[in-house]
C-alpha atoms as a PDB file:
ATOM      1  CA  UNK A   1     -91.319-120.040 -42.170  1.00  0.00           C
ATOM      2  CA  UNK A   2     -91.178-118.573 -45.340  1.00  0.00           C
ATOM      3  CA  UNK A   3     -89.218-120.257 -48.236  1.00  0.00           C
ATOM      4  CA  UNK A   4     -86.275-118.922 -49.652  1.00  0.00           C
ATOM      5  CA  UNK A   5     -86.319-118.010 -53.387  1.00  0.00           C
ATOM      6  CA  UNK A   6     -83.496-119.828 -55.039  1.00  0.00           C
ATOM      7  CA  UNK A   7     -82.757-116.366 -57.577  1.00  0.00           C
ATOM      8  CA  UNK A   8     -83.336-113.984 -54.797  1.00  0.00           C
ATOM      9  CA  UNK A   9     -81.162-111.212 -54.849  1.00  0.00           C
ATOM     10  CA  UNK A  10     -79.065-110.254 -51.784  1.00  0.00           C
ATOM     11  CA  UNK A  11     -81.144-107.567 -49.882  1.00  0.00           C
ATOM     12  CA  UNK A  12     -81.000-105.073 -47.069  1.00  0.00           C
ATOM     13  CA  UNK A  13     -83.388-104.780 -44.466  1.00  0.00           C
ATOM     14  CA  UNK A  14     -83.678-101.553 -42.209  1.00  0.00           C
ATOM     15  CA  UNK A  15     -86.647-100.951 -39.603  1.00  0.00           C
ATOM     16  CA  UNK A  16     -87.570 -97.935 -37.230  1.00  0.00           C
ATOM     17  CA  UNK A  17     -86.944 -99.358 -33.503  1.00  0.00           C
ATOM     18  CA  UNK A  18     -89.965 -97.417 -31.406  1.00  0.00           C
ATOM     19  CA  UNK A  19     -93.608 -98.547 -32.507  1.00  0.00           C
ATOM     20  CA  UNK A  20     -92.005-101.020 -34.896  1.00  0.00           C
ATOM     21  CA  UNK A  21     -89.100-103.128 -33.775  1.00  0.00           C
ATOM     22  CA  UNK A  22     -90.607-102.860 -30.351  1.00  0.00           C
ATOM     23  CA  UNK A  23     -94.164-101.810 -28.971  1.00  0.00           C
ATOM     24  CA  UNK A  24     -93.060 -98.948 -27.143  1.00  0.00           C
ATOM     25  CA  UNK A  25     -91.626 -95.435 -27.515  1.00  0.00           C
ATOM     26  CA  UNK A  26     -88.318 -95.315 -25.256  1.00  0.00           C
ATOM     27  CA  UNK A  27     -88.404 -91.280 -24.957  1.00  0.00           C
ATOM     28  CA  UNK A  28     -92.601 -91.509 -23.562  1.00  0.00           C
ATOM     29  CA  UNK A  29     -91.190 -94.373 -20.960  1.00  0.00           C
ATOM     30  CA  UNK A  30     -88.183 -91.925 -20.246  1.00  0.00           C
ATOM     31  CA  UNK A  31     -91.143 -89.506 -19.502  1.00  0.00           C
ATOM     32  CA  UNK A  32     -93.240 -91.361 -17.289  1.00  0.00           C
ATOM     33  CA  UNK A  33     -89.757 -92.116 -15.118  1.00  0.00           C
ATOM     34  CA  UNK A  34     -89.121 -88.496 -14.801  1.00  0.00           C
ATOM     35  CA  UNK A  35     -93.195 -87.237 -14.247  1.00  0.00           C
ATOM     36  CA  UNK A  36     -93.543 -85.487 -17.756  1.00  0.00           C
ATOM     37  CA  UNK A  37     -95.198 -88.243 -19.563  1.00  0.00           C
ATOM     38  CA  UNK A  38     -98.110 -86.275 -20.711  1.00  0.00           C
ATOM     39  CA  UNK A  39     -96.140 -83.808 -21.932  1.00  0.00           C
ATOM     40  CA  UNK A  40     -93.682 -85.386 -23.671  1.00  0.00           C
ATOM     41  CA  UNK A  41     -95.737 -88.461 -25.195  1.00  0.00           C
ATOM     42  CA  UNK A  42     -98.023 -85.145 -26.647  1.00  0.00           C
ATOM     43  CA  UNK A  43     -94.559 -83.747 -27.718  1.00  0.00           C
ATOM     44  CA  UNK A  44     -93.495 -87.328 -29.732  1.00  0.00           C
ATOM     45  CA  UNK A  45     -97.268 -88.374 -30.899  1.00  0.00           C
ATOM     46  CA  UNK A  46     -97.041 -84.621 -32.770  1.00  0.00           C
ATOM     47  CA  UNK A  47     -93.488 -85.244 -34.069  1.00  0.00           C
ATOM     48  CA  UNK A  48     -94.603 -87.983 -35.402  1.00  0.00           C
ATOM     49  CA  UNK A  49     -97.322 -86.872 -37.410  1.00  0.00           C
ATOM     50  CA  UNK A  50     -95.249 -84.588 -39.264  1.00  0.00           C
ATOM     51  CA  UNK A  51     -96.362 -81.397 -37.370  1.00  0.00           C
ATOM     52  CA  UNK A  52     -93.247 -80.427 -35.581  1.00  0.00           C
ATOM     53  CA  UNK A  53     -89.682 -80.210 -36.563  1.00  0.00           C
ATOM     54  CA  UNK A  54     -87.840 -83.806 -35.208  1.00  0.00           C
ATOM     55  CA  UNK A  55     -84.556 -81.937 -33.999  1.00  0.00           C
ATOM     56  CA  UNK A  56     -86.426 -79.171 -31.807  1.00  0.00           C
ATOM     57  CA  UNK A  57     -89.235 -81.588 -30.600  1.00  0.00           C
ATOM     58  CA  UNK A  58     -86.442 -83.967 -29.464  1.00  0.00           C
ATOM     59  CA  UNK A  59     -84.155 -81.274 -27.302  1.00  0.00           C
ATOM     60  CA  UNK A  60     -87.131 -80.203 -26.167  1.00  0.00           C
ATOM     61  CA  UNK A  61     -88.534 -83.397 -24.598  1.00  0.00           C
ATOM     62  CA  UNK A  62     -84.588 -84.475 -23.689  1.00  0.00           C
ATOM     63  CA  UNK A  63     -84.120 -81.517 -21.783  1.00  0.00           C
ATOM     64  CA  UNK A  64     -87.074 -82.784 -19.807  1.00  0.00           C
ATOM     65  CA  UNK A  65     -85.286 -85.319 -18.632  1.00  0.00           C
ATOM     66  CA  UNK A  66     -82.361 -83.423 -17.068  1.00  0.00           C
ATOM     67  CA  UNK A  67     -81.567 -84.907 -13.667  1.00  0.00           C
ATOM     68  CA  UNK A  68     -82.499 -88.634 -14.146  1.00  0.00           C
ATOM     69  CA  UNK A  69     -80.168 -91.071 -13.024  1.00  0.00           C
ATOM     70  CA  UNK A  70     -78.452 -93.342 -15.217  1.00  0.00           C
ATOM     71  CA  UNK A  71     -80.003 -96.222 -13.758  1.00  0.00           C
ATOM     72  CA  UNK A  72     -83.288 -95.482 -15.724  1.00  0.00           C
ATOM     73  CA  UNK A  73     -82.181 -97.524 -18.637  1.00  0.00           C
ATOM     74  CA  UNK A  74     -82.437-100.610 -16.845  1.00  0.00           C
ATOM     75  CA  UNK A  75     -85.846 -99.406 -15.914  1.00  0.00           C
ATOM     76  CA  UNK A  76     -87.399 -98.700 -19.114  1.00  0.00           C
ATOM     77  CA  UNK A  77     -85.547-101.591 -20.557  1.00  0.00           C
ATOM     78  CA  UNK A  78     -87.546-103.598 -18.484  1.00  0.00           C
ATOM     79  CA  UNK A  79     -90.610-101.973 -19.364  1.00  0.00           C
ATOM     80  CA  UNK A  80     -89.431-102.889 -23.408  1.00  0.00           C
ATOM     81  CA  UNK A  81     -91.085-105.727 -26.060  1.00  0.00           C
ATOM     82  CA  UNK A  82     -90.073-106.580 -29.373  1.00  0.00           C
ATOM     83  CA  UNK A  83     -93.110-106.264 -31.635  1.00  0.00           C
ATOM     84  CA  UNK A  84     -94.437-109.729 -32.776  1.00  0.00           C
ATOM     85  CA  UNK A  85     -92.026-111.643 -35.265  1.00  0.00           C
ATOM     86  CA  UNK A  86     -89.296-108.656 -34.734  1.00  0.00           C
ATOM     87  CA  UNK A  87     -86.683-111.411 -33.646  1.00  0.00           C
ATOM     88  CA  UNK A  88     -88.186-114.184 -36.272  1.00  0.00           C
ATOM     89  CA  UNK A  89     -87.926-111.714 -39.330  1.00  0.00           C
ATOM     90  CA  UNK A  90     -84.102-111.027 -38.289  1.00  0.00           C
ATOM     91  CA  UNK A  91     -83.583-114.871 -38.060  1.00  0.00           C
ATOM     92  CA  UNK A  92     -85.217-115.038 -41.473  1.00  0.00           C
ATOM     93  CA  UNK A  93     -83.926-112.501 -42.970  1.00  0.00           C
ATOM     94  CA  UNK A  94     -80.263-114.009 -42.482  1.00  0.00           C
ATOM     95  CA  UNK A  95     -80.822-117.419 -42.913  1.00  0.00           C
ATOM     96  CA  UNK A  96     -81.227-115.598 -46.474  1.00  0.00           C
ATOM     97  CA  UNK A  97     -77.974-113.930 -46.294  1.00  0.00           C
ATOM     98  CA  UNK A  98     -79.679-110.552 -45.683  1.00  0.00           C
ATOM     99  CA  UNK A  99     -79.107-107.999 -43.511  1.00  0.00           C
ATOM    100  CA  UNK A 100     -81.089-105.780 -40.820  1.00  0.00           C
ATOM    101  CA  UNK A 101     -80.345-102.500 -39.537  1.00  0.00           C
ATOM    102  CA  UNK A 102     -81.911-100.491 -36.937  1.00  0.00           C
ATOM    103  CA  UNK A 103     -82.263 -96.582 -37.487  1.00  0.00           C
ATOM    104  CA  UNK A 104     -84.296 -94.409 -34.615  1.00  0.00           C
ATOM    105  CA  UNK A 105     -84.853 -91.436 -33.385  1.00  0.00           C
ATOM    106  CA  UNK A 106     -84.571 -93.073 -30.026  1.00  0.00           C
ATOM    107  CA  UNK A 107     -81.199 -93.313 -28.058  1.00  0.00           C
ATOM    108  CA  UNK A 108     -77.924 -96.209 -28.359  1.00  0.00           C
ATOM    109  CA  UNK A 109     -78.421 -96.351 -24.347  1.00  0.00           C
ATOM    110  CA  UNK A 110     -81.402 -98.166 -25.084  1.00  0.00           C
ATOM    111  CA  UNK A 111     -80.653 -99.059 -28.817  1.00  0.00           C
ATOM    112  CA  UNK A 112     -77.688-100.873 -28.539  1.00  0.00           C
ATOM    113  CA  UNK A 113     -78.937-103.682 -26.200  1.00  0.00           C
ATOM    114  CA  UNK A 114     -82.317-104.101 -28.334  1.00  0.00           C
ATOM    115  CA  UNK A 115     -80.454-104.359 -31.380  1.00  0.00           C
ATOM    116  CA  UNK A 116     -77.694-107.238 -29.552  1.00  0.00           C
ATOM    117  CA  UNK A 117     -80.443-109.278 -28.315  1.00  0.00           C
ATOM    118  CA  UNK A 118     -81.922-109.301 -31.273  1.00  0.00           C
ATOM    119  CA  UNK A 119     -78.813-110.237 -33.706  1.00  0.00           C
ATOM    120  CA  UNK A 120     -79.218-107.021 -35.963  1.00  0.00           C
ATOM    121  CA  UNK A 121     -76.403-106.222 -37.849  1.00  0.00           C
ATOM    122  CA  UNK A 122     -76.442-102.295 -37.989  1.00  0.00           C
ATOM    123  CA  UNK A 123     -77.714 -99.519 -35.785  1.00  0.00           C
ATOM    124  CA  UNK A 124     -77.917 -95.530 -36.086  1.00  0.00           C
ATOM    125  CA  UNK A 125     -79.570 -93.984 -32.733  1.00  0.00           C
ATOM    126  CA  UNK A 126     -79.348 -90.464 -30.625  1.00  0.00           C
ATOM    127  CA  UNK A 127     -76.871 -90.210 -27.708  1.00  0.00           C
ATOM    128  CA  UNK A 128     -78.070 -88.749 -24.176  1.00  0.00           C
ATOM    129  CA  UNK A 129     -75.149 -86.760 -22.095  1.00  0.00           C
ATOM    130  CA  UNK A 130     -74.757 -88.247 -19.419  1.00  0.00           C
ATOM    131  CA  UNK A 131     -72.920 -86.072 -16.455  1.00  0.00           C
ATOM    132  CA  UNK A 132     -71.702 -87.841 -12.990  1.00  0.00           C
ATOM    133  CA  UNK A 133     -74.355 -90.862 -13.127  1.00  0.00           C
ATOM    134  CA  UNK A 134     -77.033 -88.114 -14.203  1.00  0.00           C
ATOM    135  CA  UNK A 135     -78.890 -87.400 -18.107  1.00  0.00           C
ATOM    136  CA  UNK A 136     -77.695 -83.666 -18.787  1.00  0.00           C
ATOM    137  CA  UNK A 137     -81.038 -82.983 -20.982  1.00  0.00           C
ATOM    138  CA  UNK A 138     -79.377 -82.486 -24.269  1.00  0.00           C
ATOM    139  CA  UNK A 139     -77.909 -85.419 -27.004  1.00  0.00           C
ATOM    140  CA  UNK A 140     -74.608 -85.365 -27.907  1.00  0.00           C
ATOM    141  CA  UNK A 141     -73.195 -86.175 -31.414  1.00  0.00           C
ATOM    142  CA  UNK A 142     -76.081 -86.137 -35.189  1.00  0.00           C
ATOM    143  CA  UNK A 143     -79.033 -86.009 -34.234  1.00  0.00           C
ATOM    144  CA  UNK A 144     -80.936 -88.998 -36.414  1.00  0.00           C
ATOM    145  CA  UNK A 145     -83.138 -86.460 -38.429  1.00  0.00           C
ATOM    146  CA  UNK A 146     -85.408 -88.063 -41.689  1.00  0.00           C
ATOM    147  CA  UNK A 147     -82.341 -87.039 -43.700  1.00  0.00           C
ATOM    148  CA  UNK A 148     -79.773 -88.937 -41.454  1.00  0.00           C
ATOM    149  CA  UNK A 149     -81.872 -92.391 -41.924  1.00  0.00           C
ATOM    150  CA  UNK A 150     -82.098 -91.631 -45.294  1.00  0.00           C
ATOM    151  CA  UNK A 151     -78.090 -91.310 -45.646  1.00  0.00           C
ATOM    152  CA  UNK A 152     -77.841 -94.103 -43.423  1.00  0.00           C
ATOM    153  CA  UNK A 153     -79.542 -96.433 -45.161  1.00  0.00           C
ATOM    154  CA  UNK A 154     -77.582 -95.736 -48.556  1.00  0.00           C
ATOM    155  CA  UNK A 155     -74.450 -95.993 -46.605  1.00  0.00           C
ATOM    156  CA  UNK A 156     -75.612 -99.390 -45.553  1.00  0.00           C
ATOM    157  CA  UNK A 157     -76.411-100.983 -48.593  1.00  0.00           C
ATOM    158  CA  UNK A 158     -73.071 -99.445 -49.460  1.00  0.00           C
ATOM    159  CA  UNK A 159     -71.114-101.319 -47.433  1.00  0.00           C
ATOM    160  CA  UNK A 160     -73.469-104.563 -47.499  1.00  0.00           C
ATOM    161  CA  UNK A 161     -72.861-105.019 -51.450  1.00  0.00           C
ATOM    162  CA  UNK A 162     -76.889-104.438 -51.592  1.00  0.00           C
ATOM    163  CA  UNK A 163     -78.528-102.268 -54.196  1.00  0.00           C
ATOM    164  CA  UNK A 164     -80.809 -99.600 -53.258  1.00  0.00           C
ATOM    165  CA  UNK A 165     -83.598-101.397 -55.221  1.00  0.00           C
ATOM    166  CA  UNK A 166     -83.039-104.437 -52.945  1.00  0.00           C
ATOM    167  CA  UNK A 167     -83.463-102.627 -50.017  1.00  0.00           C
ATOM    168  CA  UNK A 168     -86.690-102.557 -47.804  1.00  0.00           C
ATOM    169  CA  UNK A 169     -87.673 -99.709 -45.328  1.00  0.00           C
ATOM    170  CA  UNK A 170     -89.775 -99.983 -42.636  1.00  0.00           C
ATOM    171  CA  UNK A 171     -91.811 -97.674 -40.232  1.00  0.00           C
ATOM    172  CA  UNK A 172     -94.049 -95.831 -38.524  1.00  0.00           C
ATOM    173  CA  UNK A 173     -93.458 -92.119 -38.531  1.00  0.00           C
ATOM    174  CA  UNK A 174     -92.895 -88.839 -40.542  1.00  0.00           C
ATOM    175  CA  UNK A 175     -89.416 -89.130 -39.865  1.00  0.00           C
ATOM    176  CA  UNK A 176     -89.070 -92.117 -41.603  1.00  0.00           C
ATOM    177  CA  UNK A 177     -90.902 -91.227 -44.890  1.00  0.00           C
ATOM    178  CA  UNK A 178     -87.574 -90.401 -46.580  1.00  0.00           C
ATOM    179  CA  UNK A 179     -85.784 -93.370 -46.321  1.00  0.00           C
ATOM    180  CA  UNK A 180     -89.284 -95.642 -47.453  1.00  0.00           C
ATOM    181  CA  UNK A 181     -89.405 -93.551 -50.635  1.00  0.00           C
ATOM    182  CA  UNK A 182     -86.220 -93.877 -51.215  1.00  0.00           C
ATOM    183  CA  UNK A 183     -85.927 -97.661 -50.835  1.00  0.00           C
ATOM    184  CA  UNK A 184     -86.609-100.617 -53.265  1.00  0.00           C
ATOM    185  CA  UNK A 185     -89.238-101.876 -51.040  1.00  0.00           C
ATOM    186  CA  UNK A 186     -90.911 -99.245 -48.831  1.00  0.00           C
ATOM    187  CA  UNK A 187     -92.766-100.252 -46.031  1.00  0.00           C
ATOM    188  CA  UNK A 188     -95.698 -97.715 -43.144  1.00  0.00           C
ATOM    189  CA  UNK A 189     -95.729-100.183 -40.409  1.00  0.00           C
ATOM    190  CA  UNK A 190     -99.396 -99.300 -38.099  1.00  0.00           C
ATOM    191  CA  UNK A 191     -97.862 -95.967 -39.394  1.00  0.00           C
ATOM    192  CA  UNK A 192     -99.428 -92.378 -39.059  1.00  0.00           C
ATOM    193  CA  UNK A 193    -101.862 -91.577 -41.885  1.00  0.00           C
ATOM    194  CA  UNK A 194     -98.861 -89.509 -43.674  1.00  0.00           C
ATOM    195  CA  UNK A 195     -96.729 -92.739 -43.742  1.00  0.00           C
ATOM    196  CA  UNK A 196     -98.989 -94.627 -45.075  1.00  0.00           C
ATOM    197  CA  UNK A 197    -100.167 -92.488 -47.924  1.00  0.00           C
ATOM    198  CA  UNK A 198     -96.298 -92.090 -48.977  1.00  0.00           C
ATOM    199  CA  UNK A 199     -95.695 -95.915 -48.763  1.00  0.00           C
ATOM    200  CA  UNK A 200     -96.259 -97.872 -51.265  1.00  0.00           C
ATOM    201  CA  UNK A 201     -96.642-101.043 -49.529  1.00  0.00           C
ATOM    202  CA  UNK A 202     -98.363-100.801 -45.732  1.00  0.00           C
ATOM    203  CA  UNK A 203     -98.975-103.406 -42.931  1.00  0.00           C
ATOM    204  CA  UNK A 204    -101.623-102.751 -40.779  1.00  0.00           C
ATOM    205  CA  UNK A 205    -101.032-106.057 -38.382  1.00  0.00           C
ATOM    206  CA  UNK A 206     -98.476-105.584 -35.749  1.00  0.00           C
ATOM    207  CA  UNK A 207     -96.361-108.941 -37.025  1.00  0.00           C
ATOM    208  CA  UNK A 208     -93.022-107.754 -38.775  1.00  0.00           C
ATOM    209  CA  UNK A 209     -92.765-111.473 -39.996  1.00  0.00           C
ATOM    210  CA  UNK A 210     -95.467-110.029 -43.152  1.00  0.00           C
ATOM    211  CA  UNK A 211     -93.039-108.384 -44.588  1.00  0.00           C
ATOM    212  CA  UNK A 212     -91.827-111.061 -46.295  1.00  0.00           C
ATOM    213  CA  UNK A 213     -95.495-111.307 -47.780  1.00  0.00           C
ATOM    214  CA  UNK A 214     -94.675-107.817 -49.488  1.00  0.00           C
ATOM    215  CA  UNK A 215     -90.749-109.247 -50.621  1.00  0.00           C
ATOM    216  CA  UNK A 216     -91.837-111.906 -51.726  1.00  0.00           C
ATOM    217  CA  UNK A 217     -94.733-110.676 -53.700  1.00  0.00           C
ATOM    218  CA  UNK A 218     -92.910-108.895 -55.667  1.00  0.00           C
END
């Protein structure tokens, strides 16, 4: 356990869910249920990178999806785990009056009962439509674009009393490059090689607990 620092400043903590609060991508296991995992883990492992626009590359695997019962949440849920010290760095984190929030390009279906079982404080995730017990293949409501996390986490620290230079970012992909520039501590998490030439701190273990390492170097 790390120790606290007696002068440390309040501080906000958000994290990418998919390949860094958890192991998995939610939208490839979504694809294996409905037998387009190739194409759509191709789809997401090129969105990623920073070679296709996030919106289109997301309606474009969603729509995939069309016809999938509801009950595939429980399914992929099952399939779910937190990346190593996920639930330890939230417990740290507050027992340091912090907070953690949860921004992804993922979906609330699946966000919302990660982020619970895991005591995080805030979370910002796509929507599916979902039409008599079946996914409709499009989102409904913002789409969680890089500039969406960005505002997010500034509305965040907002409400939190936190400054943005006593905020940390952390993730893997191009969509999160935004809000890790933008933050007091900016974090590429086993990211893509773009990440982690924007960030100026990186993590190449899959442990979220070494974050602190970075914090608390400072």
């Amino acid at each position: 356990m790390t120790v606290k620092k007696t002068t440390e400043p309040k501080r906000l903590i958000v994290t990418d869910i998919d390949s860094t609060l958890i192991n998995q991508e939610v939208i490839d296991l979504l694809g294996e249920a409905c037998g387009h995992g190739e194409r759509i883990a191709d789809i997401t492992a090129r969105a990623m990178r920073g070679e296709l626009d996030f919106a289109q590359a997301l309606a474009e695997r969603v729509s995939l999806l069309e016809g999938l019962d509801e009950s595939v949440f429980e399914h992929v849920y099952s399939k779910i785990t937190f990346t190593s010290g996920a639930r330890e760095m939230v417990e740290e984190a507050h027992s340091r009056g912090w907070t953690v929030g949860a921004v992804s390009g993922g979906f609330h279906e699946i966000a919302d009962r990660l982020v619970r079982e895991a005591g995080i404080d805030h979370c910002l995730a796509n929507r599916l439509e979902i039409k008599d017990g079946k996914l409709a293949g499009r989102t409904v409501g913002p789409i969680v674009t890089k500039d969406l996390k960005l505002q997010t986490l500034r509305e965040w620290a907002a409400l939190d009393g936190v400054q943005m230079s006593d905020t940390a970012a952390v993730g893997d992909g191009a969509n999160d490059i935004p809000m890790i520039l933008a933050s007091g501590i900016g974090i590429a998490f086993c990211a893509k090689p773009a990440v982690a030439q924007a960030a100026k701190y990186s993590i190449e273990e899959r442990n979220l607990m070494k974050i602190f390492d970075i914090i608390d170097g400072k």
